[in-house]
C-alpha atoms as a PDB file:
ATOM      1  CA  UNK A   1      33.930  11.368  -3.824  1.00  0.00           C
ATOM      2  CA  UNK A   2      30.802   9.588  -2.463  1.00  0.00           C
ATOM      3  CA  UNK A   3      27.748   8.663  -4.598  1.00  0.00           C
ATOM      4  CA  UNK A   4      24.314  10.302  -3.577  1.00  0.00           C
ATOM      5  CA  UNK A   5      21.652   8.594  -1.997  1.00  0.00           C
ATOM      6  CA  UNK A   6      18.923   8.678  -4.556  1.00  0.00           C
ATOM      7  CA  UNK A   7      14.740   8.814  -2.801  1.00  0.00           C
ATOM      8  CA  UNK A   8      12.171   8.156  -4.640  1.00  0.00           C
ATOM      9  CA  UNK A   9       8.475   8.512  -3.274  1.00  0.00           C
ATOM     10  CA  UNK A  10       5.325   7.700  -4.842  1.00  0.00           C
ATOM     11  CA  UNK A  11       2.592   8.763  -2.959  1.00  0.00           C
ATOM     12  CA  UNK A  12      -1.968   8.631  -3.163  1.00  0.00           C
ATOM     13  CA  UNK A  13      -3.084  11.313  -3.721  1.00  0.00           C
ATOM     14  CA  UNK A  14      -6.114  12.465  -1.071  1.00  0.00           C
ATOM     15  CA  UNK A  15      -9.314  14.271  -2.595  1.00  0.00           C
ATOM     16  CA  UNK A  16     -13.114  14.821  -1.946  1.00  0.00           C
ATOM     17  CA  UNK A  17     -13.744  10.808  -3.537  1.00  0.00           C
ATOM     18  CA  UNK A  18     -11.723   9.743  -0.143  1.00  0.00           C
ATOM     19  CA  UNK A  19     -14.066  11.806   2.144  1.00  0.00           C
ATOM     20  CA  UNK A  20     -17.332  10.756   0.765  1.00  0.00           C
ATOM     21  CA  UNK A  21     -15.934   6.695   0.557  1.00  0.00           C
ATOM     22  CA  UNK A  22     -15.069   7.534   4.368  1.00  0.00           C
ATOM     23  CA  UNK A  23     -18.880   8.562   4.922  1.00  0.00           C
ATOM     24  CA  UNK A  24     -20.234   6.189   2.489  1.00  0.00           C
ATOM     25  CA  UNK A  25     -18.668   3.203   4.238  1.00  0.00           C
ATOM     26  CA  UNK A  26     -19.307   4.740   7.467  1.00  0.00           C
ATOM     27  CA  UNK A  27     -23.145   4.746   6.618  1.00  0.00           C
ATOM     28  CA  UNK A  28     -23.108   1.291   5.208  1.00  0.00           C
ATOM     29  CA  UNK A  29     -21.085  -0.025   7.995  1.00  0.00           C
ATOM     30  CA  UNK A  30     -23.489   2.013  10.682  1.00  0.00           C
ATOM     31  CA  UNK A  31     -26.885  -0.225   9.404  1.00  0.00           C
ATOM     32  CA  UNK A  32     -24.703  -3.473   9.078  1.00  0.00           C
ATOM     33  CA  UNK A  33     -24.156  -3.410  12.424  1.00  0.00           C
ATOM     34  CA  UNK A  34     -27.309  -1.699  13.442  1.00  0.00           C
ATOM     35  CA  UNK A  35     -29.093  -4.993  11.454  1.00  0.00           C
ATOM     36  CA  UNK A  36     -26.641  -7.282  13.699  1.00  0.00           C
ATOM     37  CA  UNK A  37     -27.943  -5.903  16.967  1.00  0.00           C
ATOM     38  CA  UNK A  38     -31.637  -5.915  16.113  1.00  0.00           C
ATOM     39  CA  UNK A  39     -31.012  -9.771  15.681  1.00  0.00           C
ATOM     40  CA  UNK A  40     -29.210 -10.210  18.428  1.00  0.00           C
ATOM     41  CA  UNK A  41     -31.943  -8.346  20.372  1.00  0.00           C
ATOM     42  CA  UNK A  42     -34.502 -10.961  19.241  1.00  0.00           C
ATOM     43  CA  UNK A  43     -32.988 -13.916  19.338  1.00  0.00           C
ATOM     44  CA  UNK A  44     -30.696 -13.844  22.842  1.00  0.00           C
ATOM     45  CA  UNK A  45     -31.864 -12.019  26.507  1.00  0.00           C
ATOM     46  CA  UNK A  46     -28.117 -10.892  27.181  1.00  0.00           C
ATOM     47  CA  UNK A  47     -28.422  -8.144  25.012  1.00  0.00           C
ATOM     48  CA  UNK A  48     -32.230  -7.207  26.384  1.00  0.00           C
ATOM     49  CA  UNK A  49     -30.244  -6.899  30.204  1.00  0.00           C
ATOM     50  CA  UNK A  50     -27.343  -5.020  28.813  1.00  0.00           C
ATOM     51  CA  UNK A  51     -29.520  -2.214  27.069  1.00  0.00           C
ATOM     52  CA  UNK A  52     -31.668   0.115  29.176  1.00  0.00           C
ATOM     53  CA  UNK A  53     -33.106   2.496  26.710  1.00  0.00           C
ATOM     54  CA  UNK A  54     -33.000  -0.240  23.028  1.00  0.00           C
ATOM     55  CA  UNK A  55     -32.925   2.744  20.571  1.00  0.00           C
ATOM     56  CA  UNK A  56     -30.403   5.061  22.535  1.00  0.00           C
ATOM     57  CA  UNK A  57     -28.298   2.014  23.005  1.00  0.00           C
ATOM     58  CA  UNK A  58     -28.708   0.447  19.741  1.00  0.00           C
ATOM     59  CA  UNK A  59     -27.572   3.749  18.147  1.00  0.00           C
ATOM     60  CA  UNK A  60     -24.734   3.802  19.933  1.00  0.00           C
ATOM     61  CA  UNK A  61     -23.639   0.047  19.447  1.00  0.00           C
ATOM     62  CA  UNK A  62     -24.376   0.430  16.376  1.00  0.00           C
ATOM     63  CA  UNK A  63     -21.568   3.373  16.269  1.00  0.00           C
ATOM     64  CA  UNK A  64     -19.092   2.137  18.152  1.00  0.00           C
ATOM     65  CA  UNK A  65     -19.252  -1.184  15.981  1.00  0.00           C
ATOM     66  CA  UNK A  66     -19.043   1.031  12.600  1.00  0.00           C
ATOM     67  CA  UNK A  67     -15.834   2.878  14.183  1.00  0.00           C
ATOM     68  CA  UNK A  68     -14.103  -0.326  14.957  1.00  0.00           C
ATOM     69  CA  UNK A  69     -14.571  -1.633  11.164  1.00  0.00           C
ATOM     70  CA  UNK A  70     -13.838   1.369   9.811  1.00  0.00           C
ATOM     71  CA  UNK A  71     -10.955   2.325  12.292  1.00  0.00           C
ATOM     72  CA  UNK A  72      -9.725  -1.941  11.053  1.00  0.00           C
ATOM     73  CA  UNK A  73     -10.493  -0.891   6.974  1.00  0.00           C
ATOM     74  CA  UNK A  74      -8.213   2.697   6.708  1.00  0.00           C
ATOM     75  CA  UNK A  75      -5.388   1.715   9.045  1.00  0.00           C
ATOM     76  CA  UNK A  76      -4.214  -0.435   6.498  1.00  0.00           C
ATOM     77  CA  UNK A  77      -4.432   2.345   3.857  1.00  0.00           C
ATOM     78  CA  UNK A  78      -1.146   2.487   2.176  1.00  0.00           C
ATOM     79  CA  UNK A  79      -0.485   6.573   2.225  1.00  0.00           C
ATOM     80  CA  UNK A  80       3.395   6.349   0.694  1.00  0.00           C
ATOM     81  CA  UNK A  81       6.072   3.654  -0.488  1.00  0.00           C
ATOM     82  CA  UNK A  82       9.842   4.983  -0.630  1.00  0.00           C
ATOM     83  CA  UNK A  83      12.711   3.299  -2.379  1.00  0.00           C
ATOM     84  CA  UNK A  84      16.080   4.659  -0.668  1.00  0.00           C
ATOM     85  CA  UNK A  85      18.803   4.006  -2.694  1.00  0.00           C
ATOM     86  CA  UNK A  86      22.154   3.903  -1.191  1.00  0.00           C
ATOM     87  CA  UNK A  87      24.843   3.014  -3.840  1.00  0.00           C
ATOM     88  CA  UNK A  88      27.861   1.259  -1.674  1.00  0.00           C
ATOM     89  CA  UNK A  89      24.956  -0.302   0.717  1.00  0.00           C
ATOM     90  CA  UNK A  90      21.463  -1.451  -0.846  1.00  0.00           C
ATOM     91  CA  UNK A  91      18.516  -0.440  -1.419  1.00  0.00           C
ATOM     92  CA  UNK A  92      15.784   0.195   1.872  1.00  0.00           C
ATOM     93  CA  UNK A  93      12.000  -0.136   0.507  1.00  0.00           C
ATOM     94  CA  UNK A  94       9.836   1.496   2.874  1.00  0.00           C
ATOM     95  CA  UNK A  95       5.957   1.459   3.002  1.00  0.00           C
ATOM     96  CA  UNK A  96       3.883   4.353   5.238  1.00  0.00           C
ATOM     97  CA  UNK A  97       0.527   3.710   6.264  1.00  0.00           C
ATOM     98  CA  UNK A  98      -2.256   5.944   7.104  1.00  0.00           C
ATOM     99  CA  UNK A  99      -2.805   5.087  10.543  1.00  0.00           C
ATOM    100  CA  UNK A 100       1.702   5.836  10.410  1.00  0.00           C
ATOM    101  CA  UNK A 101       3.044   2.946  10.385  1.00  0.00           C
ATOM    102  CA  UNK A 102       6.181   2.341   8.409  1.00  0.00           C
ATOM    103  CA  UNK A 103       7.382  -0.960   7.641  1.00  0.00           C
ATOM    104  CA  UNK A 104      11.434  -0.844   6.643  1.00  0.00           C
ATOM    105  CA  UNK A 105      12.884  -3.584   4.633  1.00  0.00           C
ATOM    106  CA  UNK A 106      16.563  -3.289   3.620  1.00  0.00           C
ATOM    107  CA  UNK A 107      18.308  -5.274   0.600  1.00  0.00           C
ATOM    108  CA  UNK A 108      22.035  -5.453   0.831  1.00  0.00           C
ATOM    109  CA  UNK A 109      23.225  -4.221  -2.576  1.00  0.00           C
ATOM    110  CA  UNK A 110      25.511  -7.114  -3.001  1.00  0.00           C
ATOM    111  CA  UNK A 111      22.252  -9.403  -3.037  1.00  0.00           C
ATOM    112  CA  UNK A 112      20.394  -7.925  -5.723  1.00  0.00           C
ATOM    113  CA  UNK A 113      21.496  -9.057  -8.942  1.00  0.00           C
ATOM    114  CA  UNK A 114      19.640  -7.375 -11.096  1.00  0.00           C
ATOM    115  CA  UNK A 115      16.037  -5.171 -11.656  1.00  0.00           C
ATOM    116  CA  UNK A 116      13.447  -5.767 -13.654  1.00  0.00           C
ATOM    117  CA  UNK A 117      10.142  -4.227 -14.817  1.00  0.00           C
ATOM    118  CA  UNK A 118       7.416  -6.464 -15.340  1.00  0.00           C
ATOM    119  CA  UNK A 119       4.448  -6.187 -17.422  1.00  0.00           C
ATOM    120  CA  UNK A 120       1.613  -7.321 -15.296  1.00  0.00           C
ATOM    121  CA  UNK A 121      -1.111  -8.670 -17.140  1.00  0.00           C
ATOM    122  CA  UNK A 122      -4.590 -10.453 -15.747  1.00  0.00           C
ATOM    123  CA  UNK A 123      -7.952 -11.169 -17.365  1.00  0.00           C
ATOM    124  CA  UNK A 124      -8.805  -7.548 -16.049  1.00  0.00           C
ATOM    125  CA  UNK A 125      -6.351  -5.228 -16.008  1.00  0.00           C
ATOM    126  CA  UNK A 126      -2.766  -4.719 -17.108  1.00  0.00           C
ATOM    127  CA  UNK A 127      -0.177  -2.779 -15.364  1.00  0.00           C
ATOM    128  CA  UNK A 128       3.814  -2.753 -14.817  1.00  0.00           C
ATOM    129  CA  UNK A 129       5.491  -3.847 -11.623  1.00  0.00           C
ATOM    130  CA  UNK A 130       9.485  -2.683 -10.613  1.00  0.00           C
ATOM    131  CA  UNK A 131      11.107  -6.377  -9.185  1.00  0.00           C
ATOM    132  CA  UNK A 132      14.365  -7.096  -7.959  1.00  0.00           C
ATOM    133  CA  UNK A 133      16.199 -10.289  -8.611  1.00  0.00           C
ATOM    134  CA  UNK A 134      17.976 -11.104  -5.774  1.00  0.00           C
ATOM    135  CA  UNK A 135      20.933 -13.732  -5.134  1.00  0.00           C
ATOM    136  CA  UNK A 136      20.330 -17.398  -3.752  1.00  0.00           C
ATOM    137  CA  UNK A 137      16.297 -16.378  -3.918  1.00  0.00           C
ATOM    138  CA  UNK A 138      13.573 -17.850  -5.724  1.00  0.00           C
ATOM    139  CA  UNK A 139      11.148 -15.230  -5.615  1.00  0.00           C
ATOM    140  CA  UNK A 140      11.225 -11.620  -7.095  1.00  0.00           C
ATOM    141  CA  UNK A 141      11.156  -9.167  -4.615  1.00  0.00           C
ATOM    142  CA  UNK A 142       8.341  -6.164  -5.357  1.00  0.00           C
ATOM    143  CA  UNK A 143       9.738  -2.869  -4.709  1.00  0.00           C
ATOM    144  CA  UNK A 144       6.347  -1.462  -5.000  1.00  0.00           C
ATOM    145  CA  UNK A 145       4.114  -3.464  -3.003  1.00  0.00           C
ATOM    146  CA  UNK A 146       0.638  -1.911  -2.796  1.00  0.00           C
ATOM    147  CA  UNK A 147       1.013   0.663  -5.187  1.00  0.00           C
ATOM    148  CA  UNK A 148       0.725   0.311  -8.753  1.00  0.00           C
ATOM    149  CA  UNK A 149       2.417   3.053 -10.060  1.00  0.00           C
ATOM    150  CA  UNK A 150       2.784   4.021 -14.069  1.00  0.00           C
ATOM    151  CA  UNK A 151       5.238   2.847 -16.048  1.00  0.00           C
ATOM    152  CA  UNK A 152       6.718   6.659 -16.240  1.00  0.00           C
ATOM    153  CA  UNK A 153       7.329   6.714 -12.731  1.00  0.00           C
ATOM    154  CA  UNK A 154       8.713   3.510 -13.074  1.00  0.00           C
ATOM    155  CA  UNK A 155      11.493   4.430 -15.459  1.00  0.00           C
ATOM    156  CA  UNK A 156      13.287   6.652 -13.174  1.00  0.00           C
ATOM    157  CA  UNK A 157      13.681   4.237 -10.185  1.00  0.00           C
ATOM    158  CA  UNK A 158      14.926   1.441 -12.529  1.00  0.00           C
ATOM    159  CA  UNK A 159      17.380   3.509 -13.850  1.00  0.00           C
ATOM    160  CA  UNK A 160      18.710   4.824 -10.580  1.00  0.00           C
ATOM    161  CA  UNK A 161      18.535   0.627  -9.771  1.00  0.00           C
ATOM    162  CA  UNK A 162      20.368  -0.119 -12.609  1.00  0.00           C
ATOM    163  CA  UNK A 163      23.147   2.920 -12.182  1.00  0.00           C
ATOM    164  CA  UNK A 164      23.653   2.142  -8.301  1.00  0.00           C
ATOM    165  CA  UNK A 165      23.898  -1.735  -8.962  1.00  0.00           C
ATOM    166  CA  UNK A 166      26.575  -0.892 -12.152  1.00  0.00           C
ATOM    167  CA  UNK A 167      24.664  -2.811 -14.648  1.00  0.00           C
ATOM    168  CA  UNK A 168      26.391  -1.772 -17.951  1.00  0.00           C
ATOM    169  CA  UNK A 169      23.877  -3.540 -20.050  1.00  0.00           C
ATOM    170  CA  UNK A 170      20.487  -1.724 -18.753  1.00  0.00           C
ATOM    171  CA  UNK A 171      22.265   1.417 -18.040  1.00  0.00           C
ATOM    172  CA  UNK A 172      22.407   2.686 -21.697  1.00  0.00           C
ATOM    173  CA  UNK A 173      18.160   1.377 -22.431  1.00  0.00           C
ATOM    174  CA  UNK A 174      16.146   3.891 -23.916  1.00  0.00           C
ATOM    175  CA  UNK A 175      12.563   3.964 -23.519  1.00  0.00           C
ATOM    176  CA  UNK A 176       9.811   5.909 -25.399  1.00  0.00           C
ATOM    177  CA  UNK A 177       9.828   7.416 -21.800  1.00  0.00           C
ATOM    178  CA  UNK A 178      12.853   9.716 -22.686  1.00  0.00           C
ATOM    179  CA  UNK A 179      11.822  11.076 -26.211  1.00  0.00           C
ATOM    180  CA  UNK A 180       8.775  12.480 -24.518  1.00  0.00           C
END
């Protein structure tokens, strides 16, 4: 009987604070630039020939500057990372962007010798990271990337790690996670 392929997602969530940081930077990023081109009125006569009417013009430089940034600054918003695990294959991490790109990275399972959760700590913050430890590597591979997911949604995807990978000594853990 074949083993099932086991998806987990962990997905931001979207809200009103994401529209009004969208409009906020927008603003802040519309004077930036609108402060650029006033000095770069004054201080070269290219832009004085390229702009007929200054304000009309400046306005819309000004825009079309702010939509570039801000176009640069959400496209690489992470929107979704997946961790596809396929039990007689490996394991494909997958990270969706907002502007919909997907980047696909596959680990053989024969490769990964064993996963780990890490507790993160730095002089601001402290938070838990899902790592694999691959074969003939020398770095830990995040399967989580740019998201910093809890360490209950965690759990679950170590487990399902642990189970594809046949790990008899991290199969049987028991965290404070399951007496809840």
């Amino acid at each position: 009987m074949p083993e099932a392929v086991d998806v987990h997602h962990i997905m931001v969530a979207r809200g009103i604070a994401g529209g009004y940081k969208f409009c906020t930077c927008a603003l802040v990023f519309a004077i930036i630039s609108s402060l650029i081109l006033l000095l770069l009125q004054n201080v070269t006569s290219f832009c004085q020939d390229l702009m007929l009417d200054k304000a009309v013009a400046s306005v819309l430089w000004s825009f079309s500057l702010a939509g570039f940034f801000l176009r640069q600054l959400l496209g690489k918003q992470v929107e979704k990372e997946s961790v596809v695990i396929l039990p007689a294959f490996g394991v494909q991490l997958e990270t969706t962007y907002r502007s919909g790109k997907t980047i696909h990275h596959f680990v053989p399972i024969g490769k990964i010798l064993k996963p780990v959760l890490n507790e993160c700590v730095t002089p601001v913050t402290c938070y838990w990271s899902l790592s694999l430890i691959l074969r003939n590597e020398d770095e830990l591979l995040l399967v989580f990337k740019e998201i910093y997911p809890p360490v209950t949604m965690l759990v679950p995807v170590w487990k399902a790690l642990c189970a594809a990978i046949d790990d008899e000594e991290y199969t049987g853990f028991r965290s404070d996670c399951d007496s809840r």
